[in-house]
N, C-alpha and C. Protein backbone atom coordinates (compact mmCIF):
# COMPACT_ATOMS: atom_id res chain seq x y z
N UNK A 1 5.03 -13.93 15.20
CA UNK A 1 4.67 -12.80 14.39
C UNK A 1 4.45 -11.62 15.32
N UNK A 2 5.12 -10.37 14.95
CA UNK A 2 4.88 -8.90 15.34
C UNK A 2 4.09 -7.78 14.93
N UNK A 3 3.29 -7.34 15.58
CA UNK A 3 3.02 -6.31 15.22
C UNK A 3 3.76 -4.98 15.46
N UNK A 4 3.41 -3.93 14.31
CA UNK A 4 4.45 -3.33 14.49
C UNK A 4 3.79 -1.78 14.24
N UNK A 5 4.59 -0.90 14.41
CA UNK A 5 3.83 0.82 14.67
C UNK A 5 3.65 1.37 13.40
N UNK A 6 2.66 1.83 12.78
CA UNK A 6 2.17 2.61 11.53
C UNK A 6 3.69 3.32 10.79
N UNK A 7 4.24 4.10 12.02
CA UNK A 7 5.37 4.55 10.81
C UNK A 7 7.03 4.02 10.30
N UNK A 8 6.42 2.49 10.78
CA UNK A 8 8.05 1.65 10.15
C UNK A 8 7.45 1.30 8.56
N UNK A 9 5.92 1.79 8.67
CA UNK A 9 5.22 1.20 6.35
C UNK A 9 6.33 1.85 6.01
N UNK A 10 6.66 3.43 5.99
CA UNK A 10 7.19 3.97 5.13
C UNK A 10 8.91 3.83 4.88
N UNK A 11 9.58 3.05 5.71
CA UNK A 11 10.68 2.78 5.92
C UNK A 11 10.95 1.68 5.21
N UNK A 12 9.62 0.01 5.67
CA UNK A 12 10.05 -0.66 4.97
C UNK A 12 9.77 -0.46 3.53
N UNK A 13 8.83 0.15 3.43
CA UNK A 13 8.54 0.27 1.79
C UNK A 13 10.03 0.77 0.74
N UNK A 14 10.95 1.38 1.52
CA UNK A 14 11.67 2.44 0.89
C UNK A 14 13.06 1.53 1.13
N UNK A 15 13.42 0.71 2.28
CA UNK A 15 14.35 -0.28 2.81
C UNK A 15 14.34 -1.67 2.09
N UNK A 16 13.03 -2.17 2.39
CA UNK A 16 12.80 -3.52 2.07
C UNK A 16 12.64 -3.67 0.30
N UNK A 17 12.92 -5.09 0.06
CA UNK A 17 12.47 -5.76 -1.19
C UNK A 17 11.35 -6.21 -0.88
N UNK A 18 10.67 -6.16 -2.41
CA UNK A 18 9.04 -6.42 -2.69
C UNK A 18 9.54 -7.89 -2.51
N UNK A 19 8.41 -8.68 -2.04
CA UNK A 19 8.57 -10.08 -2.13
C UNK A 19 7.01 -10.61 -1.54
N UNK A 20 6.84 -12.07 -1.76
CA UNK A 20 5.42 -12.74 -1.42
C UNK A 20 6.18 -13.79 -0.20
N UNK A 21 5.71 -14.37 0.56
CA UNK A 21 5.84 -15.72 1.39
C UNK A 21 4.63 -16.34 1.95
N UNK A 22 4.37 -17.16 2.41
CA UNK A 22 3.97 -18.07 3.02
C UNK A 22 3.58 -18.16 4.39
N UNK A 23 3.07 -17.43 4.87
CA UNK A 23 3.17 -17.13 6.38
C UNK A 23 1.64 -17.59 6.80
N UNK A 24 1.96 -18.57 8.05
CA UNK A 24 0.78 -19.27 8.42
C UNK A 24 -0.66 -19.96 7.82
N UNK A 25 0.67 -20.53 6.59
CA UNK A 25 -0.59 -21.30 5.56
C UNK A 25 -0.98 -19.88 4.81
N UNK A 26 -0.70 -18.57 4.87
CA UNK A 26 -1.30 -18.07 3.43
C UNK A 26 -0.31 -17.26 3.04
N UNK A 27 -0.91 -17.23 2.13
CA UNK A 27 0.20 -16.59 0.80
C UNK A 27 -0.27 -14.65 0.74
N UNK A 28 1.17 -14.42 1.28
CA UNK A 28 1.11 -12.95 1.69
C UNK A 28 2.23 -11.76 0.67
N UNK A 29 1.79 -10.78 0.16
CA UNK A 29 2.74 -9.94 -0.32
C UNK A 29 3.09 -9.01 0.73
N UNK A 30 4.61 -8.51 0.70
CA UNK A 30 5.44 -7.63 1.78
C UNK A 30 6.22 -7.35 1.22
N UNK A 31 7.55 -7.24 2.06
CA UNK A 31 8.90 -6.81 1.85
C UNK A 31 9.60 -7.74 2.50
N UNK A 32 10.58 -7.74 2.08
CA UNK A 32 11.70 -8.30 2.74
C UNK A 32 13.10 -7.43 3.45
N UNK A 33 12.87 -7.55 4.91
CA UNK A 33 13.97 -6.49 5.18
C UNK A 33 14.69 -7.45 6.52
N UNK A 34 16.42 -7.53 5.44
CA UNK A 34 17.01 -8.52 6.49
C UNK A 34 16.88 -10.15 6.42
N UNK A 35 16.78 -10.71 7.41
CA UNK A 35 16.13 -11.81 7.59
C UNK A 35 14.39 -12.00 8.45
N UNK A 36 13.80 -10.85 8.09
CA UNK A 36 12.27 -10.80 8.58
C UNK A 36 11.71 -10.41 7.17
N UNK A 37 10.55 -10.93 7.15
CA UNK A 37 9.26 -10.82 6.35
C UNK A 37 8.17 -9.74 6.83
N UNK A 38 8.49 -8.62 6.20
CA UNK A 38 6.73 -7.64 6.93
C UNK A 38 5.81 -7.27 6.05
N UNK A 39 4.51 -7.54 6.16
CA UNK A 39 3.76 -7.68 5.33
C UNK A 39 2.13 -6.69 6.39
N UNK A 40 1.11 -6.33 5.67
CA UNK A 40 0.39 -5.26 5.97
C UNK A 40 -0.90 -6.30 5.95
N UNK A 41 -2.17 -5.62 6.19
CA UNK A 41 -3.53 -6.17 5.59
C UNK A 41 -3.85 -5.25 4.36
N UNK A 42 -4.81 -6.10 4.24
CA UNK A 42 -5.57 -4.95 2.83
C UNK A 42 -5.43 -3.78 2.98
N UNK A 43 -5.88 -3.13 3.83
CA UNK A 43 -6.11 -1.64 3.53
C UNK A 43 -4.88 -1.19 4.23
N UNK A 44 -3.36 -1.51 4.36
CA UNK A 44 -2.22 -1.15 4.78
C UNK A 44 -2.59 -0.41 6.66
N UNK A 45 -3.32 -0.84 7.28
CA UNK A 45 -3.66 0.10 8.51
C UNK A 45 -2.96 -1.00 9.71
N UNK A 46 -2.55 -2.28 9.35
CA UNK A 46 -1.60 -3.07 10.38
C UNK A 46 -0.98 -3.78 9.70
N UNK A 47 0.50 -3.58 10.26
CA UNK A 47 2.05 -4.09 10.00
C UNK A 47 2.43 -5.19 10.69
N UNK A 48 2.68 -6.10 9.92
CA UNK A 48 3.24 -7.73 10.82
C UNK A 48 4.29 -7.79 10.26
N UNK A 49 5.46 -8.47 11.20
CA UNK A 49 6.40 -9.09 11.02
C UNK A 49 6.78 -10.35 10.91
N UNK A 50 7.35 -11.40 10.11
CA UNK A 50 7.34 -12.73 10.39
C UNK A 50 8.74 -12.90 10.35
N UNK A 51 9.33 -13.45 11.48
CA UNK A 51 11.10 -13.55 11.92
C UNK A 51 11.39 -14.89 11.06
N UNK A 52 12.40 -15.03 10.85
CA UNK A 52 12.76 -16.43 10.47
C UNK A 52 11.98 -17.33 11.01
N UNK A 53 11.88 -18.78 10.31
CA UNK A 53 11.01 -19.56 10.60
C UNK A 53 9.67 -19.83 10.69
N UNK A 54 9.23 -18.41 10.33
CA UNK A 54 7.40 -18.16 10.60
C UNK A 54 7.26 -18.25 9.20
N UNK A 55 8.12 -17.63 8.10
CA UNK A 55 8.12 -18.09 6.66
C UNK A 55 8.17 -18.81 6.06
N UNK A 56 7.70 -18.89 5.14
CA UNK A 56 8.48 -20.14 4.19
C UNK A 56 7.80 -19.80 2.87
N UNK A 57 9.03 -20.54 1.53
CA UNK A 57 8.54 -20.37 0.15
C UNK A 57 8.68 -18.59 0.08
N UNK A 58 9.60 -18.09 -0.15
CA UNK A 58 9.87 -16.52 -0.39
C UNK A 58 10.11 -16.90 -1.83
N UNK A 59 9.42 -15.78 -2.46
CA UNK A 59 10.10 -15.32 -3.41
C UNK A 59 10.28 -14.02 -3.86
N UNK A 60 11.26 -13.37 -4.16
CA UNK A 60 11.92 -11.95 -4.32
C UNK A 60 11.40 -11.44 -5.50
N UNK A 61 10.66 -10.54 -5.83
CA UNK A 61 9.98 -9.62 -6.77
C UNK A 61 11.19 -8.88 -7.67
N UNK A 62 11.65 -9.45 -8.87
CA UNK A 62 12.05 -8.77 -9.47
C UNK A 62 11.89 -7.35 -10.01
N UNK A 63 12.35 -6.03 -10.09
CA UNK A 63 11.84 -4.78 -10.34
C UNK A 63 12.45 -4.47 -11.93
C-alpha cells in the first residue's frame, strides 16, 4: 500500500470508478483507477493506494 500526494483526490475522483474493497481485512470505499484501488480516511486528508493483490472482493458502484 501507497501513500500518495493530496492533489491526485481530485483526479481520482474525476478518473476513477466509485467502488468498495477489502483491503487489509477492512472494508474500504474508493475508486477504482486501472488495476489499483485508492481509497482516503475519513476526513479525505490521506490517500492510499492498494496495487493488485493488496485487494480483494471489489465491487463496482453502479451510478
Amino acid at each position: 500500500m501507497d501513500l500518495l500526494t493530496e492533489d491526485i483526490a481530485e483526479h481520482v475522483k474525476h478518473q476513477g470508478r466509485q467502488a468498495s474493497a477489502t483491503v487489509s481485512g477492512r472494508r474500504r470505499s474508493g475508486f477504482l483507477v486501472g488495476n489499483k484501488f485508492v481509497f482516503s480516511d475519513q476526513a479525505e486528508l490521506l490517500w492510499m493506494q492498494a496495487g493488485p493483490g493488496e485487494f480483494r472482493e471489489l465491487r463496482i458502484w453502479r451510478k
